[in-house]
C-alpha atoms as a PDB file:
ATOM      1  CA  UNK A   1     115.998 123.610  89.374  1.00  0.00           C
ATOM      2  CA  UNK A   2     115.904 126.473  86.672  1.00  0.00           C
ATOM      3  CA  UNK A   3     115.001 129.973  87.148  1.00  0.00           C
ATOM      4  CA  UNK A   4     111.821 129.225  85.245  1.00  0.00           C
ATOM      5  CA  UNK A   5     110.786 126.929  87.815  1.00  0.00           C
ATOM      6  CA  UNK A   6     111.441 128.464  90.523  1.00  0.00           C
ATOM      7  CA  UNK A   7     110.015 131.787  89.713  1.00  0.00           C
ATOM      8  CA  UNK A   8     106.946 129.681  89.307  1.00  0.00           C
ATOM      9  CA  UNK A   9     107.280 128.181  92.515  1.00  0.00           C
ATOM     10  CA  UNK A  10     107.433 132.032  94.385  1.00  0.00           C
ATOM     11  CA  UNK A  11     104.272 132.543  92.478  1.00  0.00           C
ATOM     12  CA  UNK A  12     102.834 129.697  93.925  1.00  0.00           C
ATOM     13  CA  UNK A  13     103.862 130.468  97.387  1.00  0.00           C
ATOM     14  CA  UNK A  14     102.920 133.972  97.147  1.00  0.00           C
ATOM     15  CA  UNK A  15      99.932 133.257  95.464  1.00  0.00           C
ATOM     16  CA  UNK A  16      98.650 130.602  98.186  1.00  0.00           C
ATOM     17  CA  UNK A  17      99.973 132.426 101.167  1.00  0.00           C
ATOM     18  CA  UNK A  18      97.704 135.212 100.259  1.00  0.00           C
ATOM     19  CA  UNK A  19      94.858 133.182  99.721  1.00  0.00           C
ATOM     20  CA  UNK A  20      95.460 131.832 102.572  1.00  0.00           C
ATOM     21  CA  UNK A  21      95.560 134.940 105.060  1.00  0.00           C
ATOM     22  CA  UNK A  22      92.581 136.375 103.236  1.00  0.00           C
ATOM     23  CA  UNK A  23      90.072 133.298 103.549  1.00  0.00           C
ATOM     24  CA  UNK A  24      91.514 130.830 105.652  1.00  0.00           C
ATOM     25  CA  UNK A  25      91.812 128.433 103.711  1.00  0.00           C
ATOM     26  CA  UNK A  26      94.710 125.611 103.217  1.00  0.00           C
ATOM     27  CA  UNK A  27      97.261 126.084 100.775  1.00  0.00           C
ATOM     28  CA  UNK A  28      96.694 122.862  99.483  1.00  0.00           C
ATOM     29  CA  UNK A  29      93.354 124.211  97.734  1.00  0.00           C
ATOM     30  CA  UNK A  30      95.938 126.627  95.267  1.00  0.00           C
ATOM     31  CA  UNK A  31      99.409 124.173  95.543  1.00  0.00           C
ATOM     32  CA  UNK A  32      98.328 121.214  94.633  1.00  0.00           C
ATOM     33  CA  UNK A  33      96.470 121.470  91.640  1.00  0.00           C
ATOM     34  CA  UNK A  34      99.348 124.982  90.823  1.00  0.00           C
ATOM     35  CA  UNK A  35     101.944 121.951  90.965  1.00  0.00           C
ATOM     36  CA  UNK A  36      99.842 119.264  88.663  1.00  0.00           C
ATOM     37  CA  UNK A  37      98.731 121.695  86.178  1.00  0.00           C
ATOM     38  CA  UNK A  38     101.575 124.397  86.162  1.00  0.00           C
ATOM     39  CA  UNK A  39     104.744 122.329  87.773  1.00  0.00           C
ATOM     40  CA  UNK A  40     103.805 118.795  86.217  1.00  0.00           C
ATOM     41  CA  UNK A  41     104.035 117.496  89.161  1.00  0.00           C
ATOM     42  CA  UNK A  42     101.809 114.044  89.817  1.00  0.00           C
ATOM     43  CA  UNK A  43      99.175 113.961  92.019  1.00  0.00           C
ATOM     44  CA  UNK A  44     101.286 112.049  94.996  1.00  0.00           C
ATOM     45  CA  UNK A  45     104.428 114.409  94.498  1.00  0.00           C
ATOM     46  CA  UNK A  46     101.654 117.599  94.579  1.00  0.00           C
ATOM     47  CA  UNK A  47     100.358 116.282  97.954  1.00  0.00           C
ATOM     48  CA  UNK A  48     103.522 115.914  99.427  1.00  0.00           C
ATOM     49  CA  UNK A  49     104.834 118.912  98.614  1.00  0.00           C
ATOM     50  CA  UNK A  50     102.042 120.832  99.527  1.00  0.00           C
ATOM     51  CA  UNK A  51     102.415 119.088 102.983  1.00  0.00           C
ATOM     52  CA  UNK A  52     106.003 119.910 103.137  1.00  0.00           C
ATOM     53  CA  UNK A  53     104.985 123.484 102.560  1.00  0.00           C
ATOM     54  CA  UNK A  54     102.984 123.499 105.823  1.00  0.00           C
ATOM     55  CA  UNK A  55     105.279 121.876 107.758  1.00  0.00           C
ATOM     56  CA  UNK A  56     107.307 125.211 109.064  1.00  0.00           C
ATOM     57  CA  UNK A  57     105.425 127.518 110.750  1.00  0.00           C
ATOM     58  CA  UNK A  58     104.581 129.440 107.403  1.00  0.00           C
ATOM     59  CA  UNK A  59     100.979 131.408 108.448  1.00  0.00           C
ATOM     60  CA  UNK A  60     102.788 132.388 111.328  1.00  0.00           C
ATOM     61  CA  UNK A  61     102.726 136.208 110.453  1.00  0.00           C
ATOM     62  CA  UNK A  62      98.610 135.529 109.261  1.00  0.00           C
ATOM     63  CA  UNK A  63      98.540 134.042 112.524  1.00  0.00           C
ATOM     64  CA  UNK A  64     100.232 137.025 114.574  1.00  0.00           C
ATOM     65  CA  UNK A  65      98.368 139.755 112.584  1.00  0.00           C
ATOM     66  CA  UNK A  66      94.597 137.904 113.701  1.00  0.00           C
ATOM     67  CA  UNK A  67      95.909 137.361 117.600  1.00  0.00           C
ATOM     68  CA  UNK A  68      96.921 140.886 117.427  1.00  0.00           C
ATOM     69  CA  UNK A  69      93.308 141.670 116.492  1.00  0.00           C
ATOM     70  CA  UNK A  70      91.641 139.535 118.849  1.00  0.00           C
ATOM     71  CA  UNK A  71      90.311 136.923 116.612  1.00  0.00           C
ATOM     72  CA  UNK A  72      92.114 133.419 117.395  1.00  0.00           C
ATOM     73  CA  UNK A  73      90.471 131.017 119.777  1.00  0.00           C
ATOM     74  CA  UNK A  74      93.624 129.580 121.250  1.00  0.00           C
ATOM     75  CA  UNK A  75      92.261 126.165 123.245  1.00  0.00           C
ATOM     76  CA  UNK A  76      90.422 125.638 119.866  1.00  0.00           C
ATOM     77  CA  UNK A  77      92.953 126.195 117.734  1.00  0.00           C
ATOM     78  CA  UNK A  78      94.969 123.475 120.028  1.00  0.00           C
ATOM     79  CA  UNK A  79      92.313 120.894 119.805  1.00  0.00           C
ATOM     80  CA  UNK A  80      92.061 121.042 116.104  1.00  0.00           C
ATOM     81  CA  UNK A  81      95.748 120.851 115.232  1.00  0.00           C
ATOM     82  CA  UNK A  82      95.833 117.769 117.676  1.00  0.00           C
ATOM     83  CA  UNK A  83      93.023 116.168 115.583  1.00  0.00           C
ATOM     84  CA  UNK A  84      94.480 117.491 112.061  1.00  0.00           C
ATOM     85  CA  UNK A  85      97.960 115.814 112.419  1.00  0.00           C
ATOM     86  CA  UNK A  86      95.888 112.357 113.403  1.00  0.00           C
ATOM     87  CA  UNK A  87      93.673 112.944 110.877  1.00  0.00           C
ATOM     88  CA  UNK A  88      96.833 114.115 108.345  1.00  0.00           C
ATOM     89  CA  UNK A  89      98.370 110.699 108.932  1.00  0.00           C
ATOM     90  CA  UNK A  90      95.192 109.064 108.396  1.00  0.00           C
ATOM     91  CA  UNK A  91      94.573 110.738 104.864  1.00  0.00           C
ATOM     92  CA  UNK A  92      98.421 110.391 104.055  1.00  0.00           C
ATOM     93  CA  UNK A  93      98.094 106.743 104.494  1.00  0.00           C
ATOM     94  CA  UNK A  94      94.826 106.256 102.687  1.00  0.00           C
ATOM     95  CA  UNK A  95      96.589 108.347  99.823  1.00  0.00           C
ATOM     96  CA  UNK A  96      99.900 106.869  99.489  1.00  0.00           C
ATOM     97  CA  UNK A  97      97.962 103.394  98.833  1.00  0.00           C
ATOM     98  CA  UNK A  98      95.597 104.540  96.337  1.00  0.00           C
ATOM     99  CA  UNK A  99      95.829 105.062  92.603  1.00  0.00           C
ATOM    100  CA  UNK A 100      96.466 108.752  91.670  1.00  0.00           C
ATOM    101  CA  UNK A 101      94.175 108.929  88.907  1.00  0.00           C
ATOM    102  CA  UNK A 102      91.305 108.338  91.642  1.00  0.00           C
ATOM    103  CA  UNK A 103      92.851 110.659  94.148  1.00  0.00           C
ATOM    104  CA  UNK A 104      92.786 113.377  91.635  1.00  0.00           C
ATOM    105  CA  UNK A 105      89.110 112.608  90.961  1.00  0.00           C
ATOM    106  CA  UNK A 106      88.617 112.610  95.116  1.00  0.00           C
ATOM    107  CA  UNK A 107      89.908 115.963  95.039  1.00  0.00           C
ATOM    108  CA  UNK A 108      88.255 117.972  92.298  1.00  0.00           C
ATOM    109  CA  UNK A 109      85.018 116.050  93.673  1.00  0.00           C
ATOM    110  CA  UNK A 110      86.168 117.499  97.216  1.00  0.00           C
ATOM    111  CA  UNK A 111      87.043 121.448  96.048  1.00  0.00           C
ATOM    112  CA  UNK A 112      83.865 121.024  93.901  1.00  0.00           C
ATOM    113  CA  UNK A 113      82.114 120.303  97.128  1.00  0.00           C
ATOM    114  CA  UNK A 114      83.164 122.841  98.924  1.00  0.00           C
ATOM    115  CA  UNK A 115      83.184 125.619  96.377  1.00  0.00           C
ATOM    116  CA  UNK A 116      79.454 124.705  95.065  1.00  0.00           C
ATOM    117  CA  UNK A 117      78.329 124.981  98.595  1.00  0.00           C
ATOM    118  CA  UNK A 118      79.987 128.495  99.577  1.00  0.00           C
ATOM    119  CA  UNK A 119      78.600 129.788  96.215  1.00  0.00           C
ATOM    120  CA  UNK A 120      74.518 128.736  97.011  1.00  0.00           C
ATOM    121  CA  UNK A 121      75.416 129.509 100.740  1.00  0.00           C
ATOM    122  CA  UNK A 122      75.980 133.412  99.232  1.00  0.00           C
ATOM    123  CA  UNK A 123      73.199 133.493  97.087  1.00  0.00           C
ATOM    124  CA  UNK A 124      70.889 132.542  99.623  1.00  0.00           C
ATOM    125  CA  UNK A 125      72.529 135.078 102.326  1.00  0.00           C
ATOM    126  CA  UNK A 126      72.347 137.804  99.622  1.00  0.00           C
ATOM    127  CA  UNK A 127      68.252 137.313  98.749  1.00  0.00           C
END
């Protein structure tokens, strides 16, 4: 691995990790298409990797910092990672046997989804 790529790879990390303690949100959103578009990666390898990433217990200082503050719902936070690693295995295996042109086109129809809803979900709130 050269320097190049692995300063890109911090980047990535850091980049993610701080999305992901300020909204919430999955690294996944930021890694995998960061890996396809800036790391070449394909769309399988990006996946993976992005899974690998959340493997250890890497929000666990995002995690410590909201318990501190009294916003983590413990019992529901339980239930949900019960039901995400069933549901993980579920996508992984739907994935893995799928071609990756069409599970790119899944996922930018997926974060297009998502961020077209939060955006009219704003507007509306801010009328």
């Amino acid at each position: 691995m050269t320097g190049t790529l692995i300063t890109l790879m911090l980047l990535i990390g850091l980049f993610s990790g701080i999305a992901s303690g300020m909204f919430g949100i999955g690294g996944g959103v930021i890694i995998v298409p960061a890996l396809i578009y800036l790391a070449k990666f394909s769309q399988h390898a990006a996946i993976g990797t992005s899974l690998a990433v959340l493997l250890p217990p890497i929000g666990l200082l995002a995690v410590l910092e909201y318990y501190r503050q009294g916003n983590i719902d413990l019992k529901s936070a339980f239930i949900v990672a019960i039901a995400f690693m069933v549901g993980g295995w579920i996508g992984a295996n739907a994935a893995n046997h799928m071609n990756g042109h069409l599970l790119k086109l899944l996922f930018g129809i997926f974060v297009l989804g998502i961020g077209g809803y939060l955006v009219f979900d704003a507007v509306k709130l801010m009328k």
